[in-house]
Protein backbone atom coordinates (compact mmCIF):
# COMPACT_ATOMS: atom_id res chain seq x y z
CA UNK A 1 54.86 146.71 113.93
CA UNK A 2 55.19 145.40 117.31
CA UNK A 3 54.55 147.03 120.50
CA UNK A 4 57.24 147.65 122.87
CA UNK A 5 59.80 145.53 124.31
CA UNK A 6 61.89 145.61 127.56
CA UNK A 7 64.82 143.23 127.62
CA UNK A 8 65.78 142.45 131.39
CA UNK A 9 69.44 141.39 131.99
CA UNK A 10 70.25 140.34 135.56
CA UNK A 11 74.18 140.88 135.91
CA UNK A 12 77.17 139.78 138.76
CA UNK A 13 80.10 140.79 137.59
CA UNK A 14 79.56 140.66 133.84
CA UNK A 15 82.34 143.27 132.70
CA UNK A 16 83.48 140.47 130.06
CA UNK A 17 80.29 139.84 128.59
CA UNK A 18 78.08 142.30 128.41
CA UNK A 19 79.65 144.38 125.91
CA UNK A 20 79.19 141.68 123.32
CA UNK A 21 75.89 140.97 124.56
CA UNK A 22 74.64 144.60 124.59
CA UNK A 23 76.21 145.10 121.17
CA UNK A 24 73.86 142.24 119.56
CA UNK A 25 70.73 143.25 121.44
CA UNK A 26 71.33 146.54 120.63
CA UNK A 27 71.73 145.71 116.69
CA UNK A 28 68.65 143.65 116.80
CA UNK A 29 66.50 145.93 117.95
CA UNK A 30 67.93 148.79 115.38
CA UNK A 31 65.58 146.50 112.82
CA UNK A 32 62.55 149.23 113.89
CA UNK A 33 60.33 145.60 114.48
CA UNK A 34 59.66 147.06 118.11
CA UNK A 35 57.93 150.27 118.31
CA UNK A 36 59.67 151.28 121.29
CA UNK A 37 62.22 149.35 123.46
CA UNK A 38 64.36 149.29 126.35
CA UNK A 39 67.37 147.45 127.59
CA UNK A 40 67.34 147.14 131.69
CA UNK A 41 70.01 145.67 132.90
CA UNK A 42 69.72 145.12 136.85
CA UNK A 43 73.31 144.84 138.79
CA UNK A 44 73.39 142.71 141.30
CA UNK A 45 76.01 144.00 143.73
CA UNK A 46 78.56 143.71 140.97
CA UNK A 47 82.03 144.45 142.16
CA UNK A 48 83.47 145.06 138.98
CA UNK A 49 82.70 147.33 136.02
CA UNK A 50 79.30 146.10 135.24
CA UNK A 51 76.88 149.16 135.77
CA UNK A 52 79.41 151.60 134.26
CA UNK A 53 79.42 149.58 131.30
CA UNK A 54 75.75 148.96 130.78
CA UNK A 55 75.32 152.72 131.19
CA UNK A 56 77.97 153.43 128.48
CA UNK A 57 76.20 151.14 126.16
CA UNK A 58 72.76 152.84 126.50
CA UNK A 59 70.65 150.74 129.02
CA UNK A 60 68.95 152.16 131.61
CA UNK A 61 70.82 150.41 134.63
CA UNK A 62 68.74 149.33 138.04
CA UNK A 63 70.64 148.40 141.30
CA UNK A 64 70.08 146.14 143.61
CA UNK A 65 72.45 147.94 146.17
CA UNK A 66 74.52 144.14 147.46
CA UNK A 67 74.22 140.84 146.34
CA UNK A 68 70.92 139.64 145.98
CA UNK A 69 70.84 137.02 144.28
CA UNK A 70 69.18 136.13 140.40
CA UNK A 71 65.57 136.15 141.28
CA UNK A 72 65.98 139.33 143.39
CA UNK A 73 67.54 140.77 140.44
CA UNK A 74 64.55 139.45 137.80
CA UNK A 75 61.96 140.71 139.87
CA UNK A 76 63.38 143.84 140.22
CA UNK A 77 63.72 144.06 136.66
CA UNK A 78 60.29 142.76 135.84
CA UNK A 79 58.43 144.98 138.06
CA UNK A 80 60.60 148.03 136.40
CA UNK A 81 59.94 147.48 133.04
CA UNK A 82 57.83 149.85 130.89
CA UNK A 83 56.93 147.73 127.83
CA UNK A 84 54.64 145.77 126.88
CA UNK A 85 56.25 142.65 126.72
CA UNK A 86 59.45 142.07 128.76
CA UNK A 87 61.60 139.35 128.19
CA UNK A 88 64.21 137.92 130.56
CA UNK A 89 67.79 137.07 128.88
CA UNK A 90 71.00 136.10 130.48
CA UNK A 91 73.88 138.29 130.12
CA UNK A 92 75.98 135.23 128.17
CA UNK A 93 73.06 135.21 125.61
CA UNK A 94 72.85 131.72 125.81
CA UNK A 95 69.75 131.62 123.73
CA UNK A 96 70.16 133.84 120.79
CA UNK A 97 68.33 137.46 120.90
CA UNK A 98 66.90 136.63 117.98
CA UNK A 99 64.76 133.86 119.15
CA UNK A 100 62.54 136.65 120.60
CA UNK A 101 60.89 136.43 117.53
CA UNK A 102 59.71 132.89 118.11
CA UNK A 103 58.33 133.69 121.84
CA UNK A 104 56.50 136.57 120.77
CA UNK A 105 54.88 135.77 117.48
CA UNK A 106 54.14 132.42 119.08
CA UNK A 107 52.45 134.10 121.94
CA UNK A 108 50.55 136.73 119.96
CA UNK A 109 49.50 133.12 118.04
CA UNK A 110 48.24 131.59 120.95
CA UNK A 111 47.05 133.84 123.01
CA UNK A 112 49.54 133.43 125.65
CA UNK A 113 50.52 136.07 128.40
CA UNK A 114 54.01 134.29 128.85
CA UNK A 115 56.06 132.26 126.62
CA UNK A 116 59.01 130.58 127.79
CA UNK A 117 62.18 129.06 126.30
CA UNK A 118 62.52 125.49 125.92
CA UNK A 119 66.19 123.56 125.49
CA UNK A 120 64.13 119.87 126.09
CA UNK A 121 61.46 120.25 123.20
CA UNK A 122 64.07 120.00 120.67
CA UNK A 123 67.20 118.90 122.03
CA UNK A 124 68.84 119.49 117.58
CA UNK A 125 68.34 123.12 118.28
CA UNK A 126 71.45 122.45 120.67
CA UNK A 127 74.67 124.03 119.82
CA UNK A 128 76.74 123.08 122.41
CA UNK A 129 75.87 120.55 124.58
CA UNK A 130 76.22 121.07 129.28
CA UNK A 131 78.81 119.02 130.71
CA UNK A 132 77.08 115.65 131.14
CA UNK A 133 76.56 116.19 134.99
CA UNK A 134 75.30 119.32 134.45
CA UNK A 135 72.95 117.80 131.78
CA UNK A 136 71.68 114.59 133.77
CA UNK A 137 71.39 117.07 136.42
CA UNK A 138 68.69 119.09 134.35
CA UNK A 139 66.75 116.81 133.83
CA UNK A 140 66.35 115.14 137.06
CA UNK A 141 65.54 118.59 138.65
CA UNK A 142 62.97 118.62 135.94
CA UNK A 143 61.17 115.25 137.62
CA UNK A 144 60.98 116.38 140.83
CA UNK A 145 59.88 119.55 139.64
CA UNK A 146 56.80 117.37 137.64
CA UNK A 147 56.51 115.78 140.38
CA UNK A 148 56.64 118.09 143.52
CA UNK A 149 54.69 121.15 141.53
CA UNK A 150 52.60 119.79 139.65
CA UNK A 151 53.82 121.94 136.43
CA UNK A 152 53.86 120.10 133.13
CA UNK A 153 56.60 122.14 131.33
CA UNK A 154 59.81 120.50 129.95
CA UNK A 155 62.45 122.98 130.85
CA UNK A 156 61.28 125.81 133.59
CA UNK A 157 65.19 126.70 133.71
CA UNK A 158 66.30 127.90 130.11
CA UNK A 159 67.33 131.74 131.26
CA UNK A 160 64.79 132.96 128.44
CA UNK A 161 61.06 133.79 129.03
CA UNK A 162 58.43 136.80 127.48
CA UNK A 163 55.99 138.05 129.83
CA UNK A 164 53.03 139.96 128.78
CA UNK A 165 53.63 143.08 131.32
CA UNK A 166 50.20 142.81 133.12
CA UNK A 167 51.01 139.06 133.52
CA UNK A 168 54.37 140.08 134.66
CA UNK A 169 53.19 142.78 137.42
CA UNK A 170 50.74 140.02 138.99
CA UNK A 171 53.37 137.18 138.94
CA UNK A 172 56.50 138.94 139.88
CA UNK A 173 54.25 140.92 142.74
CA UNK A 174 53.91 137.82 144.58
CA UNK A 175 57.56 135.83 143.85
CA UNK A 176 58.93 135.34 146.79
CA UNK A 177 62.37 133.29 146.07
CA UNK A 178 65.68 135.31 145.52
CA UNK A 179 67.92 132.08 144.27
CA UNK A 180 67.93 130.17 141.03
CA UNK A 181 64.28 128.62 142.41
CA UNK A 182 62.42 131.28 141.29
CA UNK A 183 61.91 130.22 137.74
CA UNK A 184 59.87 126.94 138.84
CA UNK A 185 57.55 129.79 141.18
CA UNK A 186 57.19 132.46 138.95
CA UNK A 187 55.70 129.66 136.44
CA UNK A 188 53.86 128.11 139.38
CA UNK A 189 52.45 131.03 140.45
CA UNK A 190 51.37 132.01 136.73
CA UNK A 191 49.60 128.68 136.25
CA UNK A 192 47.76 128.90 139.14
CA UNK A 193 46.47 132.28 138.46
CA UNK A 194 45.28 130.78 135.02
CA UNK A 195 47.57 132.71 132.71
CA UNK A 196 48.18 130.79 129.11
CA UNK A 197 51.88 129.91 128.90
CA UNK A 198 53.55 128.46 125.77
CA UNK A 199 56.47 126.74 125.68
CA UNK A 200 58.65 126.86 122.71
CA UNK A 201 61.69 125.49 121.76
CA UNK A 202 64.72 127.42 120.90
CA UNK A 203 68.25 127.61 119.67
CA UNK A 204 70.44 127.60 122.75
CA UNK A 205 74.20 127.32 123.12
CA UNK A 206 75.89 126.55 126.64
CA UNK A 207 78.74 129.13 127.51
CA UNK A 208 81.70 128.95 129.83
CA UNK A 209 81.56 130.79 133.06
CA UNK A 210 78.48 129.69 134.51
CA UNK A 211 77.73 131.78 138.14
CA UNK A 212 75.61 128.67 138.90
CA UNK A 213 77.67 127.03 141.58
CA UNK A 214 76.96 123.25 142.78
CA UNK A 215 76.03 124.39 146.25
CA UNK A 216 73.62 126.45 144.31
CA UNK A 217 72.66 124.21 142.20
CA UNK A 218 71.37 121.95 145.28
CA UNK A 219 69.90 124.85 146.42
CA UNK A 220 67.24 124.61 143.84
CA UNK A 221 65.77 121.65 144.56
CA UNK A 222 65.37 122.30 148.10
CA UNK A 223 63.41 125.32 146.37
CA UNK A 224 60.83 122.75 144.52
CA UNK A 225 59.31 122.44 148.44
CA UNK A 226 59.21 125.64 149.29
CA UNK A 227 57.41 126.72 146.16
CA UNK A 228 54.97 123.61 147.09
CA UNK A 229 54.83 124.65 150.70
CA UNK A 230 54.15 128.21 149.84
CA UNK A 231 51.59 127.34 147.44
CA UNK A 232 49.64 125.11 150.06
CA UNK A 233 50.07 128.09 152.85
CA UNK A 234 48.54 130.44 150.31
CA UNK A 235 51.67 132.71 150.62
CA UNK A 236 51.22 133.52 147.36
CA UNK A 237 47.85 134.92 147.91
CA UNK A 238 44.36 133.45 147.04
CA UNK A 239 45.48 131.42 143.53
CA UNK A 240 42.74 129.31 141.51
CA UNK A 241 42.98 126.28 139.43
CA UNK A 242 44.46 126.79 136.18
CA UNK A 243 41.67 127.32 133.93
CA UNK A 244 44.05 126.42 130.73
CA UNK A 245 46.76 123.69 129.99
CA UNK A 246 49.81 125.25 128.43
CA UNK A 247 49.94 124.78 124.47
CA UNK A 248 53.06 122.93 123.43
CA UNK A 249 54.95 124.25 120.26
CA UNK A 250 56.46 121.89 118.49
C-alpha cells in the first residue's frame, strides 16, 4: 500500500464545482490504495459558499483570510500538508484524479521527489482542446520560459504536480510569487536545489470558467524575470547547480 496522500485544492469562489470535484476525489481515495489521506482545500478569500462546502464534504479547509492570489493559496497548502506526498489539483479537475496514479508510481520508479503533469508530452491524451489563443499562448510562454529560466520542462503550467513532502517544505519555504508565476519558480527553485523531477504526460480536459484572466495571463510572463532576477540575487537562498537532468516519461 501506499503511504499517505494530501490533495491540495486552491479555491475562489468554487461553490459550482467543488462538489463534483470533492465527490470524485473523495471516491478515489475510498479504493484503501493510500494508507492515510487528506483533502485540503485552501480558500482564497472566496465570497461565496466555498469553505462551507468543502467543510460539509469532509476536507479540512485552510484560509487565506482575503484574496491572495493562486500561489499564495498553494503554498499555504503545501506547507500545511501532513502526508507524504501532496499533490496539487485544480478545483475543475482538469486532469483526472486518477492520473495520480501515473505521477506517483512514476516517481517511486524514478526516484523523483516531484513529478509534474504534462499536457505537451502527449498532446492525444487531450480531451478537449484551449481556445486557440489560449493554446498558441501556452506555448509561447513555454519559450520564454526555456529561454529566460533555463528549465527544460514542456509544460510547467498543467495545474497538476506530486511533491515528495520534504521536497515540498524546502521548495514552497522559499516561493516567493503569489500569481499564476509561481509554477515556473517553484520548479526553478527545485532544480536548482538538485531535486529529481519527472515529467509525465497525462489525460487532461480544458473546462469552462477559467479564473485566469488575460491581464493575468500577461502577468505571467513578466513573472519569467522576476523568477530569473530572484534567482541571480540569491533571494531564494544559497541554490546549487542541478546535480540531475529531469527524466522524461514518455
Amino acid at each position: 500500500m501506499r503511504r499517505s496522500v494530501s490533495i491540495i485544492i486552491p479555491a475562489y469562489n468554487e461553490e459550482k464545482r467543488l462538489p463534483a470535484t470533492l465527490s470524485r476525489i473523495a471516491k478515489y481515495l475510498s479504493s484503501g490504495i493510500w494508507e492515510a489521506s487528506e483533502i485540503v482545500v485552501v480558500d482564497d478569500g472566496s465570497r461565496d459558499a466555498t469553505p462551507q462546502i468543502a467543510e460539509a464534504a469532509g476536507a479540512r479547509v485552510l484560509a487565506n483570510g482575503r484574496n491572495r492570489g493562486k500561489g499564495y493559496s498553494v503554498r499555504h497548502g503545501m506547507l500545511s500538508a501532513k502526508g507524504d506526498w501532496a499533490l496539487l489539483t485544480d478545483a475543475d479537475l482538469s486532469a483526472p484524479i486518477e492520473e495520480l496514479d501515473k505521477l506517483w508510481s512514476t516517481a517511486e520508479r524514478e526516484e523523483a521527489a516531484v513529478a509534474i503533469g504534462s499536457r505537451a508530452l502527449d498532446r492525444s491524451l487531450i480531451a478537449v482542446r484551449q481556445p486557440a489563443f489560449r493554446d498558441f499562448s501556452g506555448r509561447f510562454f513555454n519559450l520564454m520560459m526555456r529561454a529566460l529560466t533555463g528549465l527544460p520542462y514542456h509544460d510547467t503550467q498543467c495545474g497538476f504536480k506530486l511533491f515528495r513532502a520534504d521536497a515540498a517544505r524546502e521548495i514552497f519555504s522559499r516561493q516567493r510569487l503569489e500569481g499564476f508565476g509561481f509554477d515556473v519558480e517553484v520548479l526553478y527553485i527545485a532544480y536548482h536545489l538538485g531535486f529529481q523531477c519527472v515529467e509525465i504526460p497525462v489525460r487532461w480536459s480544458d473546462v469552462a470558467g477559467t479564473k485566469v484572466s488575460l491581464w493575468r495571463g500577461l502577468g505571467a510572463f513578466g513573472d519569467l524575470f522576476q523568477v530569473r532576477w530572484n534567482g541571480l540575487t540569491r533571494k531564494y537562498g544559497s541554490l546549487a547547480a542541478a546535480t540531475t537532468r529531469p527524466v522524461r516519461s514518455v
